[in-house]
N, C-alpha and C. Protein backbone atom coordinates (compact mmCIF):
# COMPACT_ATOMS: atom_id res chain seq x y z
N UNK A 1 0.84 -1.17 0.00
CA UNK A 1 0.00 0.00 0.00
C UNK A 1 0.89 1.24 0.00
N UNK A 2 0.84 2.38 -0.85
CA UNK A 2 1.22 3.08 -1.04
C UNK A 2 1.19 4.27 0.47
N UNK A 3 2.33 4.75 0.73
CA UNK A 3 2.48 6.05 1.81
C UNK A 3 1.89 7.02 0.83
N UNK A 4 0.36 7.63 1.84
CA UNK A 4 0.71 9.01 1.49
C UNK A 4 0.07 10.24 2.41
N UNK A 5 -0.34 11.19 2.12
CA UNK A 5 -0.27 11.93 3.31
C UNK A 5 -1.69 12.16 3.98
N UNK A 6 -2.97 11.47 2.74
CA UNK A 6 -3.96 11.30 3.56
C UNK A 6 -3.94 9.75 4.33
N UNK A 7 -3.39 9.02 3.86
CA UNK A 7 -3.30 8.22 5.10
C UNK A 7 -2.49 8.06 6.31
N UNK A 8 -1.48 9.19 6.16
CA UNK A 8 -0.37 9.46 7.29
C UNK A 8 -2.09 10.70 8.12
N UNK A 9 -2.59 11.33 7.56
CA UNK A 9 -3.29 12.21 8.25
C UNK A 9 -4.92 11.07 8.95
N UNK A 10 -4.91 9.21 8.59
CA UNK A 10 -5.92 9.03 9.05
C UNK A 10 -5.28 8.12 9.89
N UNK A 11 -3.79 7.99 10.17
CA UNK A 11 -3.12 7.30 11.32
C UNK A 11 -3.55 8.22 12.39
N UNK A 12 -2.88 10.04 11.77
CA UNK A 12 -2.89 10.47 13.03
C UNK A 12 -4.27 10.63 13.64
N UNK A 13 -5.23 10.50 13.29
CA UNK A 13 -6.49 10.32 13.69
C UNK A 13 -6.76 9.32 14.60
N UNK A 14 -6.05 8.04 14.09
CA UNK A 14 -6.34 6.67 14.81
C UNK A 14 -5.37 6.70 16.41
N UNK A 15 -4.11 7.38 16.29
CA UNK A 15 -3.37 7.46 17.45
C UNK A 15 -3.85 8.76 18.25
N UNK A 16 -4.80 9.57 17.86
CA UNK A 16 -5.75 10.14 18.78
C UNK A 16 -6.86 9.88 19.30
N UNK A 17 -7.26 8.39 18.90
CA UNK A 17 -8.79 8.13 19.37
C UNK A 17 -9.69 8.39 18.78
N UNK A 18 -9.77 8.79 17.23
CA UNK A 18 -10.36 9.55 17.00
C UNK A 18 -11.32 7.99 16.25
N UNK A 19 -12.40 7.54 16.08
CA UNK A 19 -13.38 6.26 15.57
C UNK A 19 -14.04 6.73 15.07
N UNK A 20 -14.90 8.11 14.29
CA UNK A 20 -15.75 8.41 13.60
C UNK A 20 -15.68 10.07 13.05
N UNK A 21 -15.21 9.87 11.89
CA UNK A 21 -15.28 10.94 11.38
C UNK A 21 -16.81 11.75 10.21
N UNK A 22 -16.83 13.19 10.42
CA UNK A 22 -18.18 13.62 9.89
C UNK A 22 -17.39 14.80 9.17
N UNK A 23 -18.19 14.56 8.16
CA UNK A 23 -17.67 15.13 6.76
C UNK A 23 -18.35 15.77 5.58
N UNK A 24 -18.21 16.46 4.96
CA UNK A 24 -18.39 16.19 3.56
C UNK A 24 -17.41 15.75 2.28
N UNK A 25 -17.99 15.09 1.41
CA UNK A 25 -16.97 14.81 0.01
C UNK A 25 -16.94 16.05 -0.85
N UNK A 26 -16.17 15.73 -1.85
CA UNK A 26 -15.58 16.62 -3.14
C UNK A 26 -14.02 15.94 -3.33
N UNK A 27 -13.90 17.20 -4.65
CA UNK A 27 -12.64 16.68 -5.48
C UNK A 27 -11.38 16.78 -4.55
N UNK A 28 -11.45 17.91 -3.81
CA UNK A 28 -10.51 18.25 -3.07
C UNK A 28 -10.26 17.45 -1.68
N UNK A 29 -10.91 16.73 -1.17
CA UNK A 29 -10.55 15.69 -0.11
C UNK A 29 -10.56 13.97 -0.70
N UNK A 30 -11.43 13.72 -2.00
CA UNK A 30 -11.12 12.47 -2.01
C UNK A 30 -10.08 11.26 -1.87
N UNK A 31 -8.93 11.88 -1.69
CA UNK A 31 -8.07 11.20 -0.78
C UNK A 31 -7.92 10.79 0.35
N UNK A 32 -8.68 11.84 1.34
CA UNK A 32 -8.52 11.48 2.37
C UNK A 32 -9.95 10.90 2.75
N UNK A 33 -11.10 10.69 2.17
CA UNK A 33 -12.17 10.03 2.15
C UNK A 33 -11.78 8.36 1.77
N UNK A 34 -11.26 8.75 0.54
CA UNK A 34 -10.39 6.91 0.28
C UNK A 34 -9.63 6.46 1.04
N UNK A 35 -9.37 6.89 2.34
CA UNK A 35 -7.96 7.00 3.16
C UNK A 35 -9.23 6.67 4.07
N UNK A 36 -9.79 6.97 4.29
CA UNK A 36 -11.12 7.32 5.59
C UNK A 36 -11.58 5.88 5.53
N UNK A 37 -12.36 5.48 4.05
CA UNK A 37 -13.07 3.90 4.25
C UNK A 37 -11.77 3.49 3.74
N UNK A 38 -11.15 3.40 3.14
CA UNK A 38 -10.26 2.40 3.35
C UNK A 38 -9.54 2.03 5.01
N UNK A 39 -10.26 2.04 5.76
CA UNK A 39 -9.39 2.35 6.86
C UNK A 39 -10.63 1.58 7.90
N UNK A 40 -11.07 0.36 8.87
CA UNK A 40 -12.04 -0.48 9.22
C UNK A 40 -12.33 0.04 10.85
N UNK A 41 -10.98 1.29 11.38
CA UNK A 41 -10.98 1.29 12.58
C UNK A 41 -11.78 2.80 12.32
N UNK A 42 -11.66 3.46 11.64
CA UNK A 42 -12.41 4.77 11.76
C UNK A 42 -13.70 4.95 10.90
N UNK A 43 -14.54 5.44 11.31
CA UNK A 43 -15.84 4.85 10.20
C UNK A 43 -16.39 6.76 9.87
N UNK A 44 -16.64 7.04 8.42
CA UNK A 44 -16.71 8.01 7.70
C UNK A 44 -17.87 7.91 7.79
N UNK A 45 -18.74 9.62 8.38
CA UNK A 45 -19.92 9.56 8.23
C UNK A 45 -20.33 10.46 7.54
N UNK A 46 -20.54 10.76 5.65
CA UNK A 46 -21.01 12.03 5.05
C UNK A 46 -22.05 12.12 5.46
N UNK A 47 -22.03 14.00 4.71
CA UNK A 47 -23.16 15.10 5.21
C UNK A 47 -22.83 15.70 3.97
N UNK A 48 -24.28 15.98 3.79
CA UNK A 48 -24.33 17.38 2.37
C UNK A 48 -23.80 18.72 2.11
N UNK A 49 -23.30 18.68 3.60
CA UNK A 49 -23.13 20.42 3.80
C UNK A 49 -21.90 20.38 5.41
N UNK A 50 -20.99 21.20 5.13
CA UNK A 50 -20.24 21.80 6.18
C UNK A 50 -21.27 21.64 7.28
N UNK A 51 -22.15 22.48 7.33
CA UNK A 51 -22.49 23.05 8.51
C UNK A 51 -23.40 21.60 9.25
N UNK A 52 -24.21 20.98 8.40
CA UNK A 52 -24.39 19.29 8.81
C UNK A 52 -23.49 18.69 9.47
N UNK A 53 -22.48 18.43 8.93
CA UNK A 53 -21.63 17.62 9.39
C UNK A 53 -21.11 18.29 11.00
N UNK A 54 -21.27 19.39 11.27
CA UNK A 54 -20.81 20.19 12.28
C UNK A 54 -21.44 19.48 13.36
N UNK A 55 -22.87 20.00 12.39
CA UNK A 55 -23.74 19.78 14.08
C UNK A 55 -23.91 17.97 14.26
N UNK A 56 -23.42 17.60 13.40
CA UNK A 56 -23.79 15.75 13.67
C UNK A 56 -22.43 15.59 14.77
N UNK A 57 -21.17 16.04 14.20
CA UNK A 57 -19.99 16.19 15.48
C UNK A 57 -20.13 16.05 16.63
N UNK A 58 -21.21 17.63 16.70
CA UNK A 58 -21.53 18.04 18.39
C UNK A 58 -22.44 17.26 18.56
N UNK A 59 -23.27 16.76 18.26
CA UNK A 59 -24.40 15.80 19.10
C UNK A 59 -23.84 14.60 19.18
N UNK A 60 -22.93 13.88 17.92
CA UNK A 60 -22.24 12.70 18.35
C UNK A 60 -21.60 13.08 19.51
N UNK A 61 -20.51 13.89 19.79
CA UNK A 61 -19.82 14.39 20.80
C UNK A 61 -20.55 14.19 22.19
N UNK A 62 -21.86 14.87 22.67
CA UNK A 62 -22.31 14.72 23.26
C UNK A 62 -23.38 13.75 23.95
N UNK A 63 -23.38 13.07 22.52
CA UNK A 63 -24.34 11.84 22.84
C UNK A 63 -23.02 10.44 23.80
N UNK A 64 -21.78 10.92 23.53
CA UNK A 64 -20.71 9.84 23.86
C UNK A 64 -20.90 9.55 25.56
């Protein structure tokens, strides 16, 4: 598997604890979205919109 820097950026995710990420796609992150599901320990949750994905964060956050 190829090094690269969206998956060096979904290690550092994994060595922070980090298990669920909220998002949106486009051209400009699909790397690190392919980096995201390619990846079984952190689970990618899209949203249509920035500001969606925000508030799904804070209620995941708080629902923990």
């Amino acid at each position: 598997m190829k090094a690269t820097v969206a998956r060096f950026i979904v290690e550092l995710l994994k060595q922070a604890g980090v298990d669920t990420v909220f998002g949106v796609t486009g051209h400009s992150v699909f790397d690190i979205t392919d980096a995201l599901y390619g990846d079984p320990a952190i689970r990618f949750v899209p949203a249509l919109h920035e500001g969606s994905a925000a508030y799904m964060a804070a209620a995941y956050a708080k629902a923990r």
